[in-house]
PDB file of N, CA and C in Angstrom:
ATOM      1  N   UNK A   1     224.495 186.416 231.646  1.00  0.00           N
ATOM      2  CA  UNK A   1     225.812 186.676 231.148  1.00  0.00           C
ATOM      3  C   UNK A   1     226.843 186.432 232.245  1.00  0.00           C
ATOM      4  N   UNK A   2     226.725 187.064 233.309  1.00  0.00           N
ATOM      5  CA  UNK A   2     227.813 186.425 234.554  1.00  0.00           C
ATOM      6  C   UNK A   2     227.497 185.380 234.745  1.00  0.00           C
ATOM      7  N   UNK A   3     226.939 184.323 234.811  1.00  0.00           N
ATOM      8  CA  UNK A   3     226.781 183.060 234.856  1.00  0.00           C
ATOM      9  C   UNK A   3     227.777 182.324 234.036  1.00  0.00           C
ATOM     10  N   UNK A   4     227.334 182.896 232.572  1.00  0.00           N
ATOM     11  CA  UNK A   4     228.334 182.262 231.552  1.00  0.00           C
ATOM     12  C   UNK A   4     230.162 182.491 231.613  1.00  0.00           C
ATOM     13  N   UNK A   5     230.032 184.085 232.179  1.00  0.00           N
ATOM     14  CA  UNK A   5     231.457 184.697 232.615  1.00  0.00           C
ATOM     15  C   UNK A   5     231.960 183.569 233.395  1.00  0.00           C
ATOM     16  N   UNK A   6     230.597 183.297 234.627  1.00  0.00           N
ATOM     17  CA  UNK A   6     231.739 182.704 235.679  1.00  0.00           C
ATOM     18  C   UNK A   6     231.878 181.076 235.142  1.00  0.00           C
ATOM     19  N   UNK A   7     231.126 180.612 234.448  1.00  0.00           N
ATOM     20  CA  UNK A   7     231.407 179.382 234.073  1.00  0.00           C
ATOM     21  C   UNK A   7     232.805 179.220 233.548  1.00  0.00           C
ATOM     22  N   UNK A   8     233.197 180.185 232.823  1.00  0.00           N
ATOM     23  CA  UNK A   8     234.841 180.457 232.061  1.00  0.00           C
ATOM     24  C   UNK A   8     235.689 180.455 233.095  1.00  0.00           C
ATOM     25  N   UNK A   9     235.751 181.542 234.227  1.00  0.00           N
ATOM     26  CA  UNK A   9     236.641 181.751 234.433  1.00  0.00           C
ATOM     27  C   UNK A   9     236.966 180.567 236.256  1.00  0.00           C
ATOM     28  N   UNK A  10     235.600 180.218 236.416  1.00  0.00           N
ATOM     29  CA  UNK A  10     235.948 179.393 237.673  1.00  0.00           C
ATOM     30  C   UNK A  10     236.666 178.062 237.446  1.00  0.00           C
ATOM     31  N   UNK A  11     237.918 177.451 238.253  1.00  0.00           N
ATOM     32  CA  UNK A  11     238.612 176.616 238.301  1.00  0.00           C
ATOM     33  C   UNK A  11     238.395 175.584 239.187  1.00  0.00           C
ATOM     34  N   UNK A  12     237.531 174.514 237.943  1.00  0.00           N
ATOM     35  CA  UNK A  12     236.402 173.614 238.668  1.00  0.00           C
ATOM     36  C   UNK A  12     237.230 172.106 237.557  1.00  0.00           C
ATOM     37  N   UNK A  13     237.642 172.710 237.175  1.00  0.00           N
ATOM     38  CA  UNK A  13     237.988 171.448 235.733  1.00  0.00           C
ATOM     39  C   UNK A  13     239.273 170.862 235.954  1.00  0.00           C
ATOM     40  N   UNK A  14     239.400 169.433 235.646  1.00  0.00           N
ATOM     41  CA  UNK A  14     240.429 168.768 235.828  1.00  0.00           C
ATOM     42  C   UNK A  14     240.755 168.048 234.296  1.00  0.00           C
ATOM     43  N   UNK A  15     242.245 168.474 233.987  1.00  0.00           N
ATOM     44  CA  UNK A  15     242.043 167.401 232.675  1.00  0.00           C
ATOM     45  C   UNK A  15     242.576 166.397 232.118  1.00  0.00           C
ATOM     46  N   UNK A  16     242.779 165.355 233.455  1.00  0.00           N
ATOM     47  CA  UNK A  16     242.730 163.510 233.406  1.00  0.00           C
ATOM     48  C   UNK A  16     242.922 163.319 234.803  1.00  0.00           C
ATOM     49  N   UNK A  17     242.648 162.340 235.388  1.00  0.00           N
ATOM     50  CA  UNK A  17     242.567 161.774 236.745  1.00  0.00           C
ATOM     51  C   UNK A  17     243.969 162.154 237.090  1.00  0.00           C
ATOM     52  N   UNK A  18     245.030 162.307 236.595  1.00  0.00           N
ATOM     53  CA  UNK A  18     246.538 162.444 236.909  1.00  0.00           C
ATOM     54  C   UNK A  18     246.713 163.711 237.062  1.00  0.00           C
ATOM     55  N   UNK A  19     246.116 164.818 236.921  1.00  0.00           N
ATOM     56  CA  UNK A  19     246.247 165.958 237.253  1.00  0.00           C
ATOM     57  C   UNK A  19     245.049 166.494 238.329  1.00  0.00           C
ATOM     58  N   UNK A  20     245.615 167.005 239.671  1.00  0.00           N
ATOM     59  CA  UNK A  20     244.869 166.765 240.590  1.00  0.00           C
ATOM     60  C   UNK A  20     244.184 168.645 240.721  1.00  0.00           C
ATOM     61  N   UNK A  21     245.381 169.222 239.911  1.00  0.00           N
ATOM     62  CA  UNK A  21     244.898 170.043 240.208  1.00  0.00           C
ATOM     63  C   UNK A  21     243.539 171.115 239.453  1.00  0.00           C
ATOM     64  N   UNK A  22     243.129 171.695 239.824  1.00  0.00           N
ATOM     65  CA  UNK A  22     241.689 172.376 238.821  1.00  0.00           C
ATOM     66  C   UNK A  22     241.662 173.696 238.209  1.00  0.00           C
ATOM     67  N   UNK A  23     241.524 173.954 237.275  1.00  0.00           N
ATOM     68  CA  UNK A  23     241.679 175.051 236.443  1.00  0.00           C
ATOM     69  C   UNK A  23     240.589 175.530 235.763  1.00  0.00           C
ATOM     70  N   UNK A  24     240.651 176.807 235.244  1.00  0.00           N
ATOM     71  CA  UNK A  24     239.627 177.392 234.699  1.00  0.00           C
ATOM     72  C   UNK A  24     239.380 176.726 233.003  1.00  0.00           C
ATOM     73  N   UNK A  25     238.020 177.199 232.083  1.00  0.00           N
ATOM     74  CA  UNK A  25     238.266 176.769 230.981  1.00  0.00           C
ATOM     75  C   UNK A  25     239.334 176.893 230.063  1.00  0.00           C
ATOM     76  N   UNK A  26     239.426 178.353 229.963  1.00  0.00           N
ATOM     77  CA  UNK A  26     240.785 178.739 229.318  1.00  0.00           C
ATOM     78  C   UNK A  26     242.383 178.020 229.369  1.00  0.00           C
ATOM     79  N   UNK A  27     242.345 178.150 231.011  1.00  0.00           N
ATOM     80  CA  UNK A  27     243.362 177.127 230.752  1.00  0.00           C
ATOM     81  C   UNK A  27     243.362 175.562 230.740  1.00  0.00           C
ATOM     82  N   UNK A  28     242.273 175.088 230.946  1.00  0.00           N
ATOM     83  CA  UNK A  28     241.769 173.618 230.732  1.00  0.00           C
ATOM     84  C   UNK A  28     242.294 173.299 229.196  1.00  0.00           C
ATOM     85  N   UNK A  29     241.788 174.437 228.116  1.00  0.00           N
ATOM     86  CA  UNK A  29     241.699 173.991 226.814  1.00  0.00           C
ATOM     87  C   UNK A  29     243.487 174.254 226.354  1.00  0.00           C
ATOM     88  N   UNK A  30     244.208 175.257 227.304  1.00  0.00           N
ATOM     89  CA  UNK A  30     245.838 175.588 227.130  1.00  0.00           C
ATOM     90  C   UNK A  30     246.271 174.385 226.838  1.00  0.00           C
ATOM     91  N   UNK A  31     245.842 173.926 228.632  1.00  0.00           N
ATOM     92  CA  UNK A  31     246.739 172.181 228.682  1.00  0.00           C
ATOM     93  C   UNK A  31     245.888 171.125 227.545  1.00  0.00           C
ATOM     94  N   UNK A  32     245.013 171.563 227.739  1.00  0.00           N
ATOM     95  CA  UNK A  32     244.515 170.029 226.475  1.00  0.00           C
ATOM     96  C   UNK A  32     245.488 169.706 225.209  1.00  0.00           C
ATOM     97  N   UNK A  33     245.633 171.426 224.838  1.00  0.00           N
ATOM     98  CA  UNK A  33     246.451 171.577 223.281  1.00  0.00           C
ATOM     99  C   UNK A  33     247.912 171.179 223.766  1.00  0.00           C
ATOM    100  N   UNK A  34     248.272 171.295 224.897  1.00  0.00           N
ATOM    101  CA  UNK A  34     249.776 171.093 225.030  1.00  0.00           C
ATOM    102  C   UNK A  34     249.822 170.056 225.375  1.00  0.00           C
ATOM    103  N   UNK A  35     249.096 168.897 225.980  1.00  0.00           N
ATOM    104  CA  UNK A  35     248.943 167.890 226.224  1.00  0.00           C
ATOM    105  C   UNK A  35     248.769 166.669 224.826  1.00  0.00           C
ATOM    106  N   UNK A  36     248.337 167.003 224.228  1.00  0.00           N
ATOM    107  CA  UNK A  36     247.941 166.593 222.844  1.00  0.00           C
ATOM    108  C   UNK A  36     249.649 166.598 221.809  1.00  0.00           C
ATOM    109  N   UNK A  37     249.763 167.710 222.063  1.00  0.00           N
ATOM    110  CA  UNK A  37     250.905 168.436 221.025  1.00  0.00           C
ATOM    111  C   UNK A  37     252.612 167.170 222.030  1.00  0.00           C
ATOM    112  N   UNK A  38     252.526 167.259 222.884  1.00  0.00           N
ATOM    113  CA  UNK A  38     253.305 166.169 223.991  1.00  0.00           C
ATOM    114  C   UNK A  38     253.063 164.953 223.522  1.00  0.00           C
ATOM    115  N   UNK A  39     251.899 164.373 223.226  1.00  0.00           N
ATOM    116  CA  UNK A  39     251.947 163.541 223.269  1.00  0.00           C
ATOM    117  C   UNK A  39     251.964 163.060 221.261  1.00  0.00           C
ATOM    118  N   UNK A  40     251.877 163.496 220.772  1.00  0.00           N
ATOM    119  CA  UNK A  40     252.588 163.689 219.252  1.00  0.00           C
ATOM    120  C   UNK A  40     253.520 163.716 219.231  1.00  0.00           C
ATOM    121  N   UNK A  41     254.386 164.380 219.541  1.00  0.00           N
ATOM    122  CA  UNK A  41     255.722 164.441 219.845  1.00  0.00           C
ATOM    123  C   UNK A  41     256.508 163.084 220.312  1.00  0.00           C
ATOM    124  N   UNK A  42     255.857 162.675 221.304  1.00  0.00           N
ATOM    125  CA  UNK A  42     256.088 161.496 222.060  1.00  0.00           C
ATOM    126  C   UNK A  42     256.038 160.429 221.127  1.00  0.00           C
ATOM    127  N   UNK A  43     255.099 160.256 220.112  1.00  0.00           N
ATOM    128  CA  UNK A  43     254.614 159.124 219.222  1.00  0.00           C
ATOM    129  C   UNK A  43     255.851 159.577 217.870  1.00  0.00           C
ATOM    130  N   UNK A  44     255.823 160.548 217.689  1.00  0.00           N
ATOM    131  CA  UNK A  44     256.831 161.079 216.417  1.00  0.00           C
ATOM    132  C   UNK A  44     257.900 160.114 216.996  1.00  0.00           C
ATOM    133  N   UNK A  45     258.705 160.254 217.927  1.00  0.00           N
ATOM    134  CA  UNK A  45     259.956 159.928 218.306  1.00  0.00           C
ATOM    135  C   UNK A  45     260.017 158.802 218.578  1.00  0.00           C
ATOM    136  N   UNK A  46     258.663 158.145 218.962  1.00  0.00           N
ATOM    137  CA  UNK A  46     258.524 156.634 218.989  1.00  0.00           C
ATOM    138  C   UNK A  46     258.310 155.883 217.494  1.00  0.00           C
ATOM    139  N   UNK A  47     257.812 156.173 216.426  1.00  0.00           N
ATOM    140  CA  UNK A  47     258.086 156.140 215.396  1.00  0.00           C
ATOM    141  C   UNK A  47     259.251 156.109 214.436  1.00  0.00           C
ATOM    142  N   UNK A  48     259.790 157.239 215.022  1.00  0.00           N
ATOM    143  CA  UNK A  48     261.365 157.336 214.446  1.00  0.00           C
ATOM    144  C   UNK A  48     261.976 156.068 214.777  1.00  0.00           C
ATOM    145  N   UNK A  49     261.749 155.888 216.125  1.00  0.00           N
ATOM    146  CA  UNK A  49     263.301 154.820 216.964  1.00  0.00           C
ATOM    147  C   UNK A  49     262.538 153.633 216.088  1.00  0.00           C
ATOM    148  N   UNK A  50     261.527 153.570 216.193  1.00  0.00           N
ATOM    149  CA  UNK A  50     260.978 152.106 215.522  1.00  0.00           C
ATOM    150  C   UNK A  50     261.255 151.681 214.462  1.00  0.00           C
ATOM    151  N   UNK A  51     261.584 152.731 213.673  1.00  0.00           N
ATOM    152  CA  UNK A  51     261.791 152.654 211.803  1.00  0.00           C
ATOM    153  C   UNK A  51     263.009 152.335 211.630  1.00  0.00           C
ATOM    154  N   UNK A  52     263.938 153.173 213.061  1.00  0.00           N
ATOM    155  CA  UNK A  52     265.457 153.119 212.809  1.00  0.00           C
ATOM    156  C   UNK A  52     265.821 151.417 213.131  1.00  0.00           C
ATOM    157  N   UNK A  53     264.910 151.003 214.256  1.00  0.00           N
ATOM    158  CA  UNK A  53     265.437 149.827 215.025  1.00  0.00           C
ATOM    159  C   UNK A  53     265.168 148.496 213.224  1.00  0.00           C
ATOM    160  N   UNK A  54     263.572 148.977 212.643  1.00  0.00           N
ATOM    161  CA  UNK A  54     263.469 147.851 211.606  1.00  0.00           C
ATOM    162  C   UNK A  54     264.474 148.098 210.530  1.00  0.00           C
ATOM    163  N   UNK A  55     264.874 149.196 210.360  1.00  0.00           N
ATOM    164  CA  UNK A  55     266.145 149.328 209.012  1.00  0.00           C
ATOM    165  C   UNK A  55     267.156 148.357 209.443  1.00  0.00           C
ATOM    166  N   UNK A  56     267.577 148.772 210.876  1.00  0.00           N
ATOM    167  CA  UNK A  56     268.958 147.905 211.345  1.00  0.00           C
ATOM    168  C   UNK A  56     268.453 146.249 211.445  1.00  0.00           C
ATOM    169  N   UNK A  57     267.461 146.137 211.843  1.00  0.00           N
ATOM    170  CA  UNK A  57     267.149 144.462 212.010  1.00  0.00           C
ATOM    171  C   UNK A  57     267.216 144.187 210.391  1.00  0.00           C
ATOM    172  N   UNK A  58     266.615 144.776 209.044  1.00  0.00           N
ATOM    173  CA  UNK A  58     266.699 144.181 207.752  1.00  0.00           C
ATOM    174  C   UNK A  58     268.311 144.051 207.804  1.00  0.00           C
ATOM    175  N   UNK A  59     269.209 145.358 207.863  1.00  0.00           N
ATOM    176  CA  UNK A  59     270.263 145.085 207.372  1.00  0.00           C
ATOM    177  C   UNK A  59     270.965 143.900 208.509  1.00  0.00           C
ATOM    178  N   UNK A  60     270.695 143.897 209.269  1.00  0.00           N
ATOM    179  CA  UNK A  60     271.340 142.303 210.254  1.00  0.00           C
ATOM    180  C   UNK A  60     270.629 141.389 209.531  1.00  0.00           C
ATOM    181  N   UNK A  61     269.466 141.428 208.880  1.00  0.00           N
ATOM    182  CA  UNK A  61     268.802 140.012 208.117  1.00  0.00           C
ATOM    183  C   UNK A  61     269.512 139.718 207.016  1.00  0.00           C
ATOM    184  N   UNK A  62     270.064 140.742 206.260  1.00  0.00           N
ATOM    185  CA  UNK A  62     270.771 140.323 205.093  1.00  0.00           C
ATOM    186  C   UNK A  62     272.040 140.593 204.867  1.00  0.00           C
ATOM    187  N   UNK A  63     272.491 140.909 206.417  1.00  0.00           N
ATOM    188  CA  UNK A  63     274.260 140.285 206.931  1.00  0.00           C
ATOM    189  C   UNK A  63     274.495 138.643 206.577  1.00  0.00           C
ATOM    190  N   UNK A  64     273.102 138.136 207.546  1.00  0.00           N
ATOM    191  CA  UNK A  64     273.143 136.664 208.060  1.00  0.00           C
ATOM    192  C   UNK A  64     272.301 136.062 206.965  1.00  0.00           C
ATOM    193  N   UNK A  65     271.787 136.484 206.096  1.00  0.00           N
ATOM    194  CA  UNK A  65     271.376 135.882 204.755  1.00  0.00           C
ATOM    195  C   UNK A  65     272.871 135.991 203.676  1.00  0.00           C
ATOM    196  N   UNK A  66     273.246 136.842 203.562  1.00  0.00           N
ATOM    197  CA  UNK A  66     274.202 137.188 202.808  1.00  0.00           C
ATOM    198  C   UNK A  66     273.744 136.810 201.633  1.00  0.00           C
ATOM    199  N   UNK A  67     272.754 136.742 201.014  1.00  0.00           N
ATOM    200  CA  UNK A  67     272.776 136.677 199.441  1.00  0.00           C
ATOM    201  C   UNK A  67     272.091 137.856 198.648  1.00  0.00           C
ATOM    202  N   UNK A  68     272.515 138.311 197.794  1.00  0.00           N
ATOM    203  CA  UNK A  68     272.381 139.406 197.125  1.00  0.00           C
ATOM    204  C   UNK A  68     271.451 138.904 195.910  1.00  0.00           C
ATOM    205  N   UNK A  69     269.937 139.673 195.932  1.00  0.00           N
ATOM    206  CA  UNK A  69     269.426 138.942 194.863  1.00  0.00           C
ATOM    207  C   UNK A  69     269.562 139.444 193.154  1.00  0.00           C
ATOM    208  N   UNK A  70     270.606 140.879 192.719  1.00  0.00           N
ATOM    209  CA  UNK A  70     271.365 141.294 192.206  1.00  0.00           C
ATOM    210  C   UNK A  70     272.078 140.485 191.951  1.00  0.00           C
ATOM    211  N   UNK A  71     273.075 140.032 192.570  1.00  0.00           N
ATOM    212  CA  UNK A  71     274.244 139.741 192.392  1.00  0.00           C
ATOM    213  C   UNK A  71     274.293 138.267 191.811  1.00  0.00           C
ATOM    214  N   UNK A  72     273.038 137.841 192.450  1.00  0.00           N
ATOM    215  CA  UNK A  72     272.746 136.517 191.843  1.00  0.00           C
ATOM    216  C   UNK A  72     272.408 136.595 190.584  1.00  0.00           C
ATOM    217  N   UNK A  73     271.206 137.223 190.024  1.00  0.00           N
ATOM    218  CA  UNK A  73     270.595 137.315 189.078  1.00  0.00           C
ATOM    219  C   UNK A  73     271.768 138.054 187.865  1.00  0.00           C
ATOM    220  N   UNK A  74     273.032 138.473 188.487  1.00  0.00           N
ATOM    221  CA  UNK A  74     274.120 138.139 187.657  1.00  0.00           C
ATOM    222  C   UNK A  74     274.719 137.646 187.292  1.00  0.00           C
ATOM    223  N   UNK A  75     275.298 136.372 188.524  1.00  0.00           N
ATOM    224  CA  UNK A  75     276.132 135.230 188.387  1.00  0.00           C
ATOM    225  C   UNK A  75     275.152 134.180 187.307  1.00  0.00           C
ATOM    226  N   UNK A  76     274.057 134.210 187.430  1.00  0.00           N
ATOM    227  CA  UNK A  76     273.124 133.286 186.794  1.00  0.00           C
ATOM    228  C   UNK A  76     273.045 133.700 185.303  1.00  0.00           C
ATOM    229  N   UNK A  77     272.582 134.753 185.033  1.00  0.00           N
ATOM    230  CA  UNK A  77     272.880 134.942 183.676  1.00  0.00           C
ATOM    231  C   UNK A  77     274.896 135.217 182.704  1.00  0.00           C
ATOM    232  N   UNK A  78     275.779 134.980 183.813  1.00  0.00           N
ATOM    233  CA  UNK A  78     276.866 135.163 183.423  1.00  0.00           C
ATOM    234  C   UNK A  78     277.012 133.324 183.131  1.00  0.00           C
ATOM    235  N   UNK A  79     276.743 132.560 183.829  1.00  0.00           N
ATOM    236  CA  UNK A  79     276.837 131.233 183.744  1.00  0.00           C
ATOM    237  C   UNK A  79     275.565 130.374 182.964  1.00  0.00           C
ATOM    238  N   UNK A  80     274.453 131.192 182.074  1.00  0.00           N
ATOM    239  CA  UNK A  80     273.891 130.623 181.720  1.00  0.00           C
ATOM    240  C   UNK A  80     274.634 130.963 179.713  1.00  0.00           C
ATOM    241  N   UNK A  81     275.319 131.998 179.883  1.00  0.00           N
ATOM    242  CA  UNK A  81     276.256 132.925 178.521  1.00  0.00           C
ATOM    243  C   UNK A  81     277.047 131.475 178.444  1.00  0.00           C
ATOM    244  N   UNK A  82     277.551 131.643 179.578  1.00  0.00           N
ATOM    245  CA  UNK A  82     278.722 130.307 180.288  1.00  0.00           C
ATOM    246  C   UNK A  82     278.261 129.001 178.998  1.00  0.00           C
ATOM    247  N   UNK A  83     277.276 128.429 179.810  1.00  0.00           N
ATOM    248  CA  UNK A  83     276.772 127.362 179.379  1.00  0.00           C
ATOM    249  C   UNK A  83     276.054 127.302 177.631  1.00  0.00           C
ATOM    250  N   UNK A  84     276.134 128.266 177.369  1.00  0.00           N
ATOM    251  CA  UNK A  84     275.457 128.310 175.710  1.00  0.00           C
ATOM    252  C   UNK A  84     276.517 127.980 174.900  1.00  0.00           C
ATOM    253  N   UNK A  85     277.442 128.732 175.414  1.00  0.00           N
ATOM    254  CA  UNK A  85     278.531 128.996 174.391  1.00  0.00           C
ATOM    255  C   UNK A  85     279.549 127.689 175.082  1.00  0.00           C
ATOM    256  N   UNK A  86     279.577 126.979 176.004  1.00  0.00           N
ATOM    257  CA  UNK A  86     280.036 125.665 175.650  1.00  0.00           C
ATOM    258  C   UNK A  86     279.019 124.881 174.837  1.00  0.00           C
ATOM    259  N   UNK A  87     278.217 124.845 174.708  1.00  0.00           N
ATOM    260  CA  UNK A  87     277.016 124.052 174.390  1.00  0.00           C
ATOM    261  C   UNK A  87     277.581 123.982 172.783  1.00  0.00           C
ATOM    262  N   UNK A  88     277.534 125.244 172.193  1.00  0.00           N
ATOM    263  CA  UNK A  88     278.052 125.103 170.913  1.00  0.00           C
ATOM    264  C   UNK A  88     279.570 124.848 170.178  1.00  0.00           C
ATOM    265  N   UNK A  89     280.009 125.056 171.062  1.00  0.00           N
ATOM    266  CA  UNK A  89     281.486 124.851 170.974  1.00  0.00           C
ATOM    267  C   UNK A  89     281.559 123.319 170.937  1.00  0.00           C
ATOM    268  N   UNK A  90     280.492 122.460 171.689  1.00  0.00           N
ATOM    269  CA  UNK A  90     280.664 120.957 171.756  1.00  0.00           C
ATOM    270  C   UNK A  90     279.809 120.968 170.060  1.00  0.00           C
ATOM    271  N   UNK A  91     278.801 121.370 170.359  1.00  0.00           N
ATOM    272  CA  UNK A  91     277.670 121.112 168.613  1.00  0.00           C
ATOM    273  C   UNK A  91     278.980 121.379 167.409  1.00  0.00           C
ATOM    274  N   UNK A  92     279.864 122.288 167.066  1.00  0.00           N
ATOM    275  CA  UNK A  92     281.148 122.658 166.292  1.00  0.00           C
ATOM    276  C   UNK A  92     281.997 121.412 166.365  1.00  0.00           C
ATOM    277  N   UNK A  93     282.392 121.271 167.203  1.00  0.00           N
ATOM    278  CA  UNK A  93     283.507 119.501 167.621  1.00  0.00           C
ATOM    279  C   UNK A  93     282.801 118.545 167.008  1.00  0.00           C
ATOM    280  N   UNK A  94     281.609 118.765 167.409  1.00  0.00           N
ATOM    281  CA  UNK A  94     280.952 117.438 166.968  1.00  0.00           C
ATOM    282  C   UNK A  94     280.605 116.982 165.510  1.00  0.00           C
ATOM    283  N   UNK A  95     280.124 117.946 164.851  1.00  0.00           N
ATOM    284  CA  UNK A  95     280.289 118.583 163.528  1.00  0.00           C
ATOM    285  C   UNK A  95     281.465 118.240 162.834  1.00  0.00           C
ATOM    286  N   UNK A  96     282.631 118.538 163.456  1.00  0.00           N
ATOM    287  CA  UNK A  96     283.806 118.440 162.543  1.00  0.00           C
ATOM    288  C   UNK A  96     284.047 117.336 162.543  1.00  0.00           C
ATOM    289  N   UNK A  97     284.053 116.746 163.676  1.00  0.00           N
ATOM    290  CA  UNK A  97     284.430 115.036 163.819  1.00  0.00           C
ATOM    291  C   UNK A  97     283.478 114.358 162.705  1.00  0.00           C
ATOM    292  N   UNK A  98     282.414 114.741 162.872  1.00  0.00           N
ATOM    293  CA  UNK A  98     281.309 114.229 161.913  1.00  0.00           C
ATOM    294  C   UNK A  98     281.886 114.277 160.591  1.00  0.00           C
ATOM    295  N   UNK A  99     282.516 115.477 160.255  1.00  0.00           N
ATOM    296  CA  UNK A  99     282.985 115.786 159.072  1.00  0.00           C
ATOM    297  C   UNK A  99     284.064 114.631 158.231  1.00  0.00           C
ATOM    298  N   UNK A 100     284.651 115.162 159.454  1.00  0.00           N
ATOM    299  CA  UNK A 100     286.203 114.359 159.073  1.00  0.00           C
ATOM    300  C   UNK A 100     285.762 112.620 159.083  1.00  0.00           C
ATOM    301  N   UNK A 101     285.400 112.222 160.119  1.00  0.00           N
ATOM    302  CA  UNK A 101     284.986 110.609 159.721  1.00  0.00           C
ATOM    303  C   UNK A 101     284.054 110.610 158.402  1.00  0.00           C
ATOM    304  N   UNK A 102     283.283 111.112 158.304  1.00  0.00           N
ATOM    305  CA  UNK A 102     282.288 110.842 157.078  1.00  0.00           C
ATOM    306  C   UNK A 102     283.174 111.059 156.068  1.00  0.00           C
ATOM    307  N   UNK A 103     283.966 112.084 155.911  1.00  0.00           N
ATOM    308  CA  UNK A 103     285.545 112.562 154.865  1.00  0.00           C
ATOM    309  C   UNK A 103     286.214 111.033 154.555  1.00  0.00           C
ATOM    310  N   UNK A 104     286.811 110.848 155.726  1.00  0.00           N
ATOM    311  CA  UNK A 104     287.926 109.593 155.779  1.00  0.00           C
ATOM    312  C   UNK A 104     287.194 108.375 155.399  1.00  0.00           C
ATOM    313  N   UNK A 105     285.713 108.126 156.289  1.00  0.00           N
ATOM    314  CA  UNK A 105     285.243 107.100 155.698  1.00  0.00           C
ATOM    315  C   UNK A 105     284.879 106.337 154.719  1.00  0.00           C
ATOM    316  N   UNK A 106     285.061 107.324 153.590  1.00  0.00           N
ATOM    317  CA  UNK A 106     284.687 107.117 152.354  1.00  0.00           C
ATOM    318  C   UNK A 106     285.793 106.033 151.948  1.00  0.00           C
TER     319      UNK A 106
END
């Protein structure tokens, strides 16, 4: 049992080559969790800036694109209304002319 005691409490443990100094288990496993919890933290915030930096690069992509694929898919169906309804307006002209010469021609 003191064997196992002293295994706990002697400050023999190091926990990464960058920390020179040696500590007992207890606090070996302190820093592990705070070391861990640091470095989450560290990645959270590196995450964040990363997400923020790709939002701003899309919206600079579709500064310098400038086309709205909305806005298109409006103009296109406003100019395809466009194009029907001349379409028939010529088929009507044409019709009447038809009319009237076939009328007169008689």
């Amino acid at each position: 049992m003191e064997k196992l005691k002293n295994a706990f409490e002697e400050a023999i443990y190091k926990l990464n080559p960058n920390v020179q100094t040696p500590v007992c288990f207890k606090d070996y496993y302190k820093n592990l969790v705070s070391q861990i919890a640091n470095t989450g933290s560290v990645f959270r915030a590196v995450q964040a800036n990363q997400t923020v930096a790709a939002d701003a690069l899309g919206g600079a992509r579709e500064q310098i694109v400038g086309v709205s694929s909305d806005e298109e898919l409006t103009n296109m169906i406003m100019y395809q209304n466009a194009y029907n309804a001349s379409s028939r307006y010529i088929n009507v002209v044409s019709e009447m002319l038809d009319h009237i010469l076939s009328t007169l021609g008689r």
